[in-house]
N, C-alpha and C. Protein backbone atom coordinates (compact mmCIF):
# COMPACT_ATOMS: atom_id res chain seq x y z
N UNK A 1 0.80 -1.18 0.00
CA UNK A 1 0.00 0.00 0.00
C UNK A 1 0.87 1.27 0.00
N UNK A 2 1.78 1.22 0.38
CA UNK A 2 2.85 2.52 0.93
C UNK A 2 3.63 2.78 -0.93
N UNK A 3 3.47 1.80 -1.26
CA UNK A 3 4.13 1.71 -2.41
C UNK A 3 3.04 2.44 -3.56
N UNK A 4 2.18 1.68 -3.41
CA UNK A 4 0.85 2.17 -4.54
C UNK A 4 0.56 3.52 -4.16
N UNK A 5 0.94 4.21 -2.55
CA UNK A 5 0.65 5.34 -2.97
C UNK A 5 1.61 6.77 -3.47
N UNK A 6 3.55 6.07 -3.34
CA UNK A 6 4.38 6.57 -3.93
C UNK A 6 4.10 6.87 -4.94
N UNK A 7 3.20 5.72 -5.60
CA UNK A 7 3.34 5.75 -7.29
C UNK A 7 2.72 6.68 -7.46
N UNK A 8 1.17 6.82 -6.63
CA UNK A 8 0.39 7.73 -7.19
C UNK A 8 0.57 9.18 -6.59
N UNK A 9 1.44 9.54 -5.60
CA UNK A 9 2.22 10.68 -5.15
C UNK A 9 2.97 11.09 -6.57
N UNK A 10 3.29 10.11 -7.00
CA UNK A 10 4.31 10.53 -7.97
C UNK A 10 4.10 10.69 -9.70
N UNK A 11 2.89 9.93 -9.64
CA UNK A 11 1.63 9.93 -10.65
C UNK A 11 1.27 11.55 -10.87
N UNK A 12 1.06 12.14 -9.07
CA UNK A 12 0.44 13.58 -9.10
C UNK A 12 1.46 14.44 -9.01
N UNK A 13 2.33 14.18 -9.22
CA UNK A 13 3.83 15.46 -9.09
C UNK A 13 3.95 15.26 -10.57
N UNK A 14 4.03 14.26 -10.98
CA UNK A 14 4.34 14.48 -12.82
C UNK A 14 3.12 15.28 -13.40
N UNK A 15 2.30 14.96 -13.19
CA UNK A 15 1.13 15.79 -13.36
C UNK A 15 0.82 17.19 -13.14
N UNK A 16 1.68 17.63 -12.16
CA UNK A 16 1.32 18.73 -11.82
C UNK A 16 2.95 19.48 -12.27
N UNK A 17 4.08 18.77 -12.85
CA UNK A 17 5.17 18.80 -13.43
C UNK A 17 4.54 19.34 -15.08
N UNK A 18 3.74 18.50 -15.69
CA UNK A 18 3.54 18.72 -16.24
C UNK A 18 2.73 19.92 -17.14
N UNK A 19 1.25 20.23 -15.83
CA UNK A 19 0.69 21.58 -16.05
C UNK A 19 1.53 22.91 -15.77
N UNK A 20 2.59 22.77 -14.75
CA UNK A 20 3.98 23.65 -14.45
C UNK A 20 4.49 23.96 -15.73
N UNK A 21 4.88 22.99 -16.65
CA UNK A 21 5.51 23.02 -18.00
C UNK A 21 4.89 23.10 -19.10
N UNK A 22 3.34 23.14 -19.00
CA UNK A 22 2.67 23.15 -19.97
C UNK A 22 2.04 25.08 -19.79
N UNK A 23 2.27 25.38 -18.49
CA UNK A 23 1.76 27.26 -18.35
C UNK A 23 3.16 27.84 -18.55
N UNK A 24 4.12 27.51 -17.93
CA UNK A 24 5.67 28.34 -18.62
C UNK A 24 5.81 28.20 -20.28
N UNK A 25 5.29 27.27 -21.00
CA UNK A 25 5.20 27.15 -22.48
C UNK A 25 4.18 28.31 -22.75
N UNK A 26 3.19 28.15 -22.29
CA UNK A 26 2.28 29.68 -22.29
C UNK A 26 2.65 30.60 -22.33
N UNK A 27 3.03 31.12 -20.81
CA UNK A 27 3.93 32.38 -20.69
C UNK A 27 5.02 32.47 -21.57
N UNK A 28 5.81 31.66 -21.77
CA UNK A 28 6.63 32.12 -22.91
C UNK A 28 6.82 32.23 -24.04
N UNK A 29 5.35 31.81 -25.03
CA UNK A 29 4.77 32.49 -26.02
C UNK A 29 4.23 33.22 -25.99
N UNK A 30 3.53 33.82 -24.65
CA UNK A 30 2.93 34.72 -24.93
C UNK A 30 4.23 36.52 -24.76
N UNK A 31 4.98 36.03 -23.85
CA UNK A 31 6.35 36.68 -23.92
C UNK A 31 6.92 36.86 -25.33
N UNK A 32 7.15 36.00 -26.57
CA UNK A 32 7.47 36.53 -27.39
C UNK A 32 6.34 36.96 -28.31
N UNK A 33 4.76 36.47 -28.25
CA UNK A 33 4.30 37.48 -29.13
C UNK A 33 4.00 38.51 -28.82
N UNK A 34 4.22 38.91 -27.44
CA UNK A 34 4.62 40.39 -26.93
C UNK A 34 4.96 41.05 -27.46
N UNK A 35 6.87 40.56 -27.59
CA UNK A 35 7.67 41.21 -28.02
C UNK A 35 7.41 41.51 -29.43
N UNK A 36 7.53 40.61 -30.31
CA UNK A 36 6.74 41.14 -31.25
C UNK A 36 5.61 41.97 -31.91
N UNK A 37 4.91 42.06 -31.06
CA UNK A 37 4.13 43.04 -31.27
C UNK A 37 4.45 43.91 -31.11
N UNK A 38 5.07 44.32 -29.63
CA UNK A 38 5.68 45.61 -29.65
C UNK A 38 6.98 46.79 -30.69
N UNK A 39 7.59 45.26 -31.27
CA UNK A 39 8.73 45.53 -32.24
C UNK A 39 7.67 46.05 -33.36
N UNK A 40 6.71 45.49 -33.58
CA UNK A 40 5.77 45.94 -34.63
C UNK A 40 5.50 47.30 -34.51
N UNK A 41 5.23 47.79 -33.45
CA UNK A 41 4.57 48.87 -32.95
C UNK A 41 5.18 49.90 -33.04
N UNK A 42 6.11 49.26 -32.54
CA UNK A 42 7.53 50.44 -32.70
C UNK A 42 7.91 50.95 -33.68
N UNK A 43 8.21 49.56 -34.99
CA UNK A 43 8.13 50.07 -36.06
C UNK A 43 7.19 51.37 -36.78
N UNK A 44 6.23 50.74 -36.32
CA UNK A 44 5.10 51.25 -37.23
C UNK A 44 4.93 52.58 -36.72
N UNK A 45 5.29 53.10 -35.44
CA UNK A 45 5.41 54.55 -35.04
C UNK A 45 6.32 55.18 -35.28
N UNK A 46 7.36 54.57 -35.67
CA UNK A 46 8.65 55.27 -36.22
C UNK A 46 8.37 55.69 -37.52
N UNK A 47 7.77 55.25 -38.16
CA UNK A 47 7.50 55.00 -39.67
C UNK A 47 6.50 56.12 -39.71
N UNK A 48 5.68 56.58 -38.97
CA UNK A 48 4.49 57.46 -38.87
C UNK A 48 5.07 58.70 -38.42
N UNK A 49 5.78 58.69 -37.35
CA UNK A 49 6.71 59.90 -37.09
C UNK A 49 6.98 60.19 -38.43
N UNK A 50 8.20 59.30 -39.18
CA UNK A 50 9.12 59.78 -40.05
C UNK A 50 8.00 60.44 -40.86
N UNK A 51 6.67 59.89 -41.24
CA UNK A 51 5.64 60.41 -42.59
C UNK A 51 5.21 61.74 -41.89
N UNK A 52 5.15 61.98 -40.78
CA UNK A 52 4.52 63.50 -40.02
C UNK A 52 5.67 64.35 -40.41
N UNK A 53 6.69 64.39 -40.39
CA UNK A 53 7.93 65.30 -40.15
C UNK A 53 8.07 65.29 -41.67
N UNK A 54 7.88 64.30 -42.35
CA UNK A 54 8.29 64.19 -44.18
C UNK A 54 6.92 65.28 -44.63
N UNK A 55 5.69 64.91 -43.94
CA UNK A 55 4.30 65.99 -44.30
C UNK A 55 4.44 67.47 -44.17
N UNK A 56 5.10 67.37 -42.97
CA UNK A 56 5.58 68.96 -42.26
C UNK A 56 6.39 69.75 -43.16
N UNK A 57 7.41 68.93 -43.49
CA UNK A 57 8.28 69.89 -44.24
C UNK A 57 7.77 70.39 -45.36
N UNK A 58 6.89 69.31 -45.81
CA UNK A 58 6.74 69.65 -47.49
C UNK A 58 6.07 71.13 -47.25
N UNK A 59 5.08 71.16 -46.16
CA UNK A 59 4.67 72.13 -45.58
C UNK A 59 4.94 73.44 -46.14
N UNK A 60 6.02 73.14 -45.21
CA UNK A 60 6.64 74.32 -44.64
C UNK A 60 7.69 74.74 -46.49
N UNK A 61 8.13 73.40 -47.00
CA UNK A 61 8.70 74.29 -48.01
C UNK A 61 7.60 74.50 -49.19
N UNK A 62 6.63 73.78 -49.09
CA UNK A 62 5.00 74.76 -50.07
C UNK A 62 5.56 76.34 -49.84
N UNK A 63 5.07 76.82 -48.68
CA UNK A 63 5.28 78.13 -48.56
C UNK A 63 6.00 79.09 -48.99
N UNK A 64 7.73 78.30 -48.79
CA UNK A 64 9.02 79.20 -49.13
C UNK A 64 8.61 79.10 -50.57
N UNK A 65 8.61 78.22 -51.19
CA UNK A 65 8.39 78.24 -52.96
C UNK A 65 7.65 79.05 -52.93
N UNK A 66 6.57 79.41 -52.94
CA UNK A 66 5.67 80.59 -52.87
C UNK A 66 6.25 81.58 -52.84
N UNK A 67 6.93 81.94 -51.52
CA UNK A 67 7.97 83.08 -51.48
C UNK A 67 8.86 83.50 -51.89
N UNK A 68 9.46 82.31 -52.50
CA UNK A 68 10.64 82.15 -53.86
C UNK A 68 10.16 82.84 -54.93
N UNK A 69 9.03 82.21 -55.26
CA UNK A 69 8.22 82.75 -56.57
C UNK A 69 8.04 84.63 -56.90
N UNK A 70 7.67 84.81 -55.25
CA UNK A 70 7.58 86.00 -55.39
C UNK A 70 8.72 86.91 -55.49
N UNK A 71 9.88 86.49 -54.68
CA UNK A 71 11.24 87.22 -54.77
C UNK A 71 11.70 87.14 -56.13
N UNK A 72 11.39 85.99 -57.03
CA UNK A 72 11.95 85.64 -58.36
C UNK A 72 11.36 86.60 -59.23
N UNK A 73 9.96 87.46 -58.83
CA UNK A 73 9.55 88.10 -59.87
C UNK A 73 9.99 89.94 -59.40
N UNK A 74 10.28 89.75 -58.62
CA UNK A 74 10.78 91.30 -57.88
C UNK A 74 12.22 91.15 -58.45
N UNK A 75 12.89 89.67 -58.39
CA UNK A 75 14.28 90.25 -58.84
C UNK A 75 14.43 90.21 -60.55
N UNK A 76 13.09 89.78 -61.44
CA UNK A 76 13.19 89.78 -62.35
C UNK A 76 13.31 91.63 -62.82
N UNK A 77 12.07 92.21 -62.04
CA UNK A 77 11.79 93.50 -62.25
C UNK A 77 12.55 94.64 -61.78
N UNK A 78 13.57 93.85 -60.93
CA UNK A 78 14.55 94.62 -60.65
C UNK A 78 15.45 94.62 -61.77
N UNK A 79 16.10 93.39 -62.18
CA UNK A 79 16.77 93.06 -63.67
C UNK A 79 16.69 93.80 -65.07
N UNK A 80 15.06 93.82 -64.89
CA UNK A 80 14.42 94.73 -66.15
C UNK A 80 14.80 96.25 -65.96
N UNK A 81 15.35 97.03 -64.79
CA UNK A 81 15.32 98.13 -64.56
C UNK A 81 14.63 99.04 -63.92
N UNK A 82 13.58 98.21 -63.51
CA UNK A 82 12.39 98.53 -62.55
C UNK A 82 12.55 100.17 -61.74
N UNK A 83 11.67 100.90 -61.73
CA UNK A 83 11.93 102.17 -60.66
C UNK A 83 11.69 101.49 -59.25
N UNK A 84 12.43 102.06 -58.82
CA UNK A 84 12.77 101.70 -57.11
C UNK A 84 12.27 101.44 -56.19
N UNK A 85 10.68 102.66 -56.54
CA UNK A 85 9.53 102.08 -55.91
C UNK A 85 9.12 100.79 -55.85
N UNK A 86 9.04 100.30 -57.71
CA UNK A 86 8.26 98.68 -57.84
C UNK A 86 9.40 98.08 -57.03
N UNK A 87 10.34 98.35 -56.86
CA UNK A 87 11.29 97.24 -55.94
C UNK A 87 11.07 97.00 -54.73
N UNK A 88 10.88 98.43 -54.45
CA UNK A 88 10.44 98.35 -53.03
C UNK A 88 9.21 97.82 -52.39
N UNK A 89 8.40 97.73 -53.44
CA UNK A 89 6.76 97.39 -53.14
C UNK A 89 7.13 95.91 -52.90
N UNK A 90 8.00 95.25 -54.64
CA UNK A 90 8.27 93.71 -54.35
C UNK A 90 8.87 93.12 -52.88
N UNK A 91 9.91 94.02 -52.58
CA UNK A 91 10.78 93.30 -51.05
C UNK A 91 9.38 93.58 -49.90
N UNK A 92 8.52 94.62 -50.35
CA UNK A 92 7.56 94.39 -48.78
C UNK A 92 6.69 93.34 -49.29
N UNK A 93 6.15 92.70 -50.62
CA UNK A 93 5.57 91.46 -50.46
C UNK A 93 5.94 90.57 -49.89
N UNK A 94 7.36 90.69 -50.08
CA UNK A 94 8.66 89.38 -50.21
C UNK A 94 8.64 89.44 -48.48
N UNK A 95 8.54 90.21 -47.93
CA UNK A 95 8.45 90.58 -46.21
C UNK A 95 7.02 89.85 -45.73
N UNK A 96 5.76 90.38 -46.77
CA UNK A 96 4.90 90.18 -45.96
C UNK A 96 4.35 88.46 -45.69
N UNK A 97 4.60 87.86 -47.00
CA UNK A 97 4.03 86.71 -47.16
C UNK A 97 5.21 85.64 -46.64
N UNK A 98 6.58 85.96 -46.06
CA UNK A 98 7.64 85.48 -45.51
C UNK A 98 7.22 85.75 -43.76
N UNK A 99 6.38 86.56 -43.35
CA UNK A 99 5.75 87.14 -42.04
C UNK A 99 4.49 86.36 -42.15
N UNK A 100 3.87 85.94 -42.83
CA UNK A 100 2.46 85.63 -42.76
C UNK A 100 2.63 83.55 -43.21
N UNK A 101 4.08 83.04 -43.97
CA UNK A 101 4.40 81.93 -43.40
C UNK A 101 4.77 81.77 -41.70
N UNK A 102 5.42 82.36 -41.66
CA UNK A 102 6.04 82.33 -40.14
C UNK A 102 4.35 82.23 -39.03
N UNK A 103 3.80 83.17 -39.17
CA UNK A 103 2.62 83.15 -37.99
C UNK A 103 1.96 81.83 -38.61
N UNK A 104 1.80 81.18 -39.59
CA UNK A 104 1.01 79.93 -39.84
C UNK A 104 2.00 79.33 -39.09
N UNK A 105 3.15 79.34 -39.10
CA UNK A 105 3.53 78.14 -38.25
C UNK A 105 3.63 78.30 -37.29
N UNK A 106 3.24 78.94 -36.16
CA UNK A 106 3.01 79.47 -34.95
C UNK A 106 4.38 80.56 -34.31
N UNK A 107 5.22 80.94 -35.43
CA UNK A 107 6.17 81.77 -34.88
C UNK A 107 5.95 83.07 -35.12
N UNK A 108 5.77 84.32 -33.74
CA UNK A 108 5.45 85.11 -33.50
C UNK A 108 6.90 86.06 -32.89
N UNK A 109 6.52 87.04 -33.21
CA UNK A 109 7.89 88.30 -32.24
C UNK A 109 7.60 88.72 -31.18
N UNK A 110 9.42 88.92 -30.48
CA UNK A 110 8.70 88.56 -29.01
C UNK A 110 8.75 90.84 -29.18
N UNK A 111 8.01 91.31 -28.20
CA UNK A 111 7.67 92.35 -27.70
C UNK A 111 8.64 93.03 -26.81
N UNK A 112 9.52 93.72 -27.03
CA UNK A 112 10.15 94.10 -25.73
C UNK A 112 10.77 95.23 -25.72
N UNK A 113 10.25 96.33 -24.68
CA UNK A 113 11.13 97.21 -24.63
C UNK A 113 12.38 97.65 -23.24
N UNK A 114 11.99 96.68 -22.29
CA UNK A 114 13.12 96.63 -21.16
C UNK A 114 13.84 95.54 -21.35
N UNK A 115 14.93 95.29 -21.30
CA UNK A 115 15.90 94.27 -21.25
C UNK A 115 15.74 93.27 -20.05
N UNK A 116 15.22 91.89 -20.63
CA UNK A 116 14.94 91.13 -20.31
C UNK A 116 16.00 89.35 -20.87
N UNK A 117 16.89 88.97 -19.87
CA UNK A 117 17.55 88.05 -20.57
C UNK A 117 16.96 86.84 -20.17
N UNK A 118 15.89 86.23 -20.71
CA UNK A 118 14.84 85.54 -20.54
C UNK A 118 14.95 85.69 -22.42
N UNK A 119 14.62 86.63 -22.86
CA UNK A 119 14.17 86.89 -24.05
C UNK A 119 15.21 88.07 -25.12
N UNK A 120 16.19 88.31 -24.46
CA UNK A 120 17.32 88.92 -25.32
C UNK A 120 18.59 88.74 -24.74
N UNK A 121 20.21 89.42 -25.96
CA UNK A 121 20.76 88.91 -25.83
C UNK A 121 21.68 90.40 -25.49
N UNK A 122 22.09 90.89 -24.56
CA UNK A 122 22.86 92.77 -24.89
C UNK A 122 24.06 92.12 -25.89
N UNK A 123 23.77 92.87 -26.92
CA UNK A 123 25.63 92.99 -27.81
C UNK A 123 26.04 94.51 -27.30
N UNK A 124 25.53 95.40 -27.09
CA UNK A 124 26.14 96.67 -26.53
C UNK A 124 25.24 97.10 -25.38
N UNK A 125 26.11 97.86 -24.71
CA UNK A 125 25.25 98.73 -23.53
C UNK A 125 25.51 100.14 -23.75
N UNK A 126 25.13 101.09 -23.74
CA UNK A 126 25.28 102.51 -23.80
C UNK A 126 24.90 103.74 -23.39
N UNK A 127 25.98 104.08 -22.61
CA UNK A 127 25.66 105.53 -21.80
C UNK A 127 24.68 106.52 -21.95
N UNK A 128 23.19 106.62 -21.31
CA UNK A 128 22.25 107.65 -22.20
C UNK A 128 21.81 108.16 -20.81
N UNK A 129 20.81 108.73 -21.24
CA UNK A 129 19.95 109.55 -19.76
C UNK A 129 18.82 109.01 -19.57
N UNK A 130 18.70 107.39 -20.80
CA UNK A 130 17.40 106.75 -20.96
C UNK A 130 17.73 105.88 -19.71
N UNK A 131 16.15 105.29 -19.11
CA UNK A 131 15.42 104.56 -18.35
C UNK A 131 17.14 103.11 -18.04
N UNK A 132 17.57 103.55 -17.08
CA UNK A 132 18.19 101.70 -17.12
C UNK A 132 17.72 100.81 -17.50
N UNK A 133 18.14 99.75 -18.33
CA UNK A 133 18.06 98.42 -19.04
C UNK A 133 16.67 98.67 -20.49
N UNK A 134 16.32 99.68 -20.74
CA UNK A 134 15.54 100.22 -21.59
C UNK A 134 16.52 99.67 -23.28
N UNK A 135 15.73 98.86 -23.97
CA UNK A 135 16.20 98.64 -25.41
C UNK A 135 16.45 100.17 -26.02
N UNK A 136 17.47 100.46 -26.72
CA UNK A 136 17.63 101.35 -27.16
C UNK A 136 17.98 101.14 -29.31
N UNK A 137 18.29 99.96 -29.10
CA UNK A 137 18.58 99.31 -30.68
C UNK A 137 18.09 97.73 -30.52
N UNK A 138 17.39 97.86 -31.44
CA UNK A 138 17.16 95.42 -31.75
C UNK A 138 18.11 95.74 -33.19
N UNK A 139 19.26 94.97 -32.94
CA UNK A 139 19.91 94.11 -34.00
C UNK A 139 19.17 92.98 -34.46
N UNK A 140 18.35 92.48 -33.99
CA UNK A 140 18.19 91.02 -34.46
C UNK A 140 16.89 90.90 -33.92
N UNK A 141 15.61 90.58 -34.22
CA UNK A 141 14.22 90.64 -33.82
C UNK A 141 14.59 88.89 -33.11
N UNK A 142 13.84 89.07 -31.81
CA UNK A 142 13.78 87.01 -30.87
C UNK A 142 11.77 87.25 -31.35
N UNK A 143 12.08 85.74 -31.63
CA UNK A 143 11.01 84.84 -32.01
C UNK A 143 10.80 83.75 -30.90
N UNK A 144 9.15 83.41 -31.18
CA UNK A 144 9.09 82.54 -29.89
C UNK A 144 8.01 81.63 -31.27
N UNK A 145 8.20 80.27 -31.00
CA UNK A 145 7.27 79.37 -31.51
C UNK A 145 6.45 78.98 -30.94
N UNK A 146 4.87 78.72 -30.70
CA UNK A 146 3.87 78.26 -30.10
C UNK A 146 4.17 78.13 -28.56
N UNK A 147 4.65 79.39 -28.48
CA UNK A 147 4.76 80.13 -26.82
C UNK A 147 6.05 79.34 -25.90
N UNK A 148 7.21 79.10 -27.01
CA UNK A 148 8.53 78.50 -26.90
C UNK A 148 9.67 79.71 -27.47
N UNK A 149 10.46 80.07 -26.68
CA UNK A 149 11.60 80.59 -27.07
C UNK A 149 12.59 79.62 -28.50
N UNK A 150 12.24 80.73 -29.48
CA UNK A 150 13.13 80.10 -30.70
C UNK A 150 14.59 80.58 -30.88
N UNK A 151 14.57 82.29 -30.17
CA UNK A 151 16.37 82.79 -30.82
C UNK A 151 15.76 84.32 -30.20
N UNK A 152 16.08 84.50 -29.07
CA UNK A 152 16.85 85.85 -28.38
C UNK A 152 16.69 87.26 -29.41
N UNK A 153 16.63 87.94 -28.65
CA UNK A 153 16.81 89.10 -29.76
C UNK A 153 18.28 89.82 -29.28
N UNK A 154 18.92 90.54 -30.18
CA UNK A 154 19.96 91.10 -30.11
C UNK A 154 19.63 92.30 -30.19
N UNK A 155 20.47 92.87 -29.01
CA UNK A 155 19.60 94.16 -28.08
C UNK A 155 20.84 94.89 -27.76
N UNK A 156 20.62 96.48 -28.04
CA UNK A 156 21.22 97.63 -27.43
C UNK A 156 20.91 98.16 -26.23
N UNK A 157 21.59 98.20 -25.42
CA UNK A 157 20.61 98.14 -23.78
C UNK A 157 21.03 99.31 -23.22
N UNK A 158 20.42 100.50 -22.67
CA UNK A 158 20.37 101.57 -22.00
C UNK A 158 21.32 101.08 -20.81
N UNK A 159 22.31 101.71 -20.44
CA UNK A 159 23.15 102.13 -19.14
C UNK A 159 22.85 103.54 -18.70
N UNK A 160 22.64 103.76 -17.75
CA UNK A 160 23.09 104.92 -16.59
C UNK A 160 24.17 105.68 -16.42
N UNK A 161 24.57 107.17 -17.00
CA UNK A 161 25.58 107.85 -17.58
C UNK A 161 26.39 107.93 -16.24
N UNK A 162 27.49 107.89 -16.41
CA UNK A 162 28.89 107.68 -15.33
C UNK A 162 29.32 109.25 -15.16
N UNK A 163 29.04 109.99 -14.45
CA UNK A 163 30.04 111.37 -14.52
C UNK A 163 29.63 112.56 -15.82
N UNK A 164 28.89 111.70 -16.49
CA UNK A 164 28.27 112.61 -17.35
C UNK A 164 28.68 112.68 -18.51
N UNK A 165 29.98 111.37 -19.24
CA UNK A 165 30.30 111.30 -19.83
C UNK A 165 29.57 110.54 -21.38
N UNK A 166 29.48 110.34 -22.36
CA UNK A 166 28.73 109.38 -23.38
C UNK A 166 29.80 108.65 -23.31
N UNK A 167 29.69 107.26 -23.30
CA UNK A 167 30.88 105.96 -23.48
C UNK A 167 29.65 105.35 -23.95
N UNK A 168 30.20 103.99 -24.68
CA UNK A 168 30.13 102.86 -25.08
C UNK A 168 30.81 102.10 -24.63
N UNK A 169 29.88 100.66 -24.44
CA UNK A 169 30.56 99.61 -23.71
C UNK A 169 29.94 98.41 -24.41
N UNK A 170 31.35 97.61 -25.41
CA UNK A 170 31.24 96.40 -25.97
C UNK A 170 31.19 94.76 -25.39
N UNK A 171 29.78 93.91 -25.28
CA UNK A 171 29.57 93.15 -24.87
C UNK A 171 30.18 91.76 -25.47
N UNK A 172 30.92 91.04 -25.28
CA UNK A 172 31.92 89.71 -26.47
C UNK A 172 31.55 88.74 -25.33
């Protein structure tokens, strides 16, 4: 009897050896069609990125061609001999519709008349009787993209006169 019930002790350990080895076979298909799927996934979002950013650009260079187009016919009419005016009229198209890509793509100018280095950059400071840190020159207009800093503006920045002298003071 002690024997017959080894066997069947051992009858129920193989058995239960076996459903042990028959759910880790589970789990570990289901582990790789995981992975696979996810490799799929991955793919397939990489691939969708790359087509958003490939959509974007074309975008964005639709526009410049446009703006190309238009500079191409201002510099034709400049070529021809154009009076100065029509030139001038062409470079403010060539301005406006190069200003009116930019706000479609959400890039806007930033506003500033106190010196703020958050949002500009001083290349000079200069001795006046104006307001301390008051812009006095923009070299370079700062842009912000969809309420993101894109590029600083380059700024002439009011100093507080020393003795009463006018100096300039170069920022490197």
């Amino acid at each position: 009897m002690a024997r017959e019930e080894k066997i069947s002790e051992l009858e129920i350990l193989k058995q239960s050896l076996e459903e042990v080895e028959k759910q880790k076979n589970d789990y570990y298909d289901q582990l790789l069609r995981l992975q696979a799927d996810f490799a799929n996934f991955r793919k397939r979002t990489e691939e969708e990125k790359r087509k958003f950013l490939e959509y974007g650009k074309e975008k964005v260079l639709e526009k410049q061609i446009n703006i190309f187009d238009v500079l191409q016919q201002a510099l034709k009419s400049a070529k021809k001999g154009g009076k100065i005016e029509d030139i001038v009229i062409g470079l403010d198209m060539i301005s406006q519709e190069f200003l009116k890509m930019l706000k479609e793509e959400g890039v806007e100018e930033i506003e500033i008349e106190k010196f703020d280095a958050n949002f500009c950059e001083a290349l000079e400071y200069a001795e006046c009787e104006e307001e301390e840190g008051k812009i006095l020159d923009i070299y370079q207009k700062g842009y912000k993209i969809n309420g993101r800093l894109l590029r600083t503006a380059k700024v002439k920045v009011a100093k507080k006169k020393e003795n009463g002298n006018e100096k300039k003071e170069e920022v490197k």
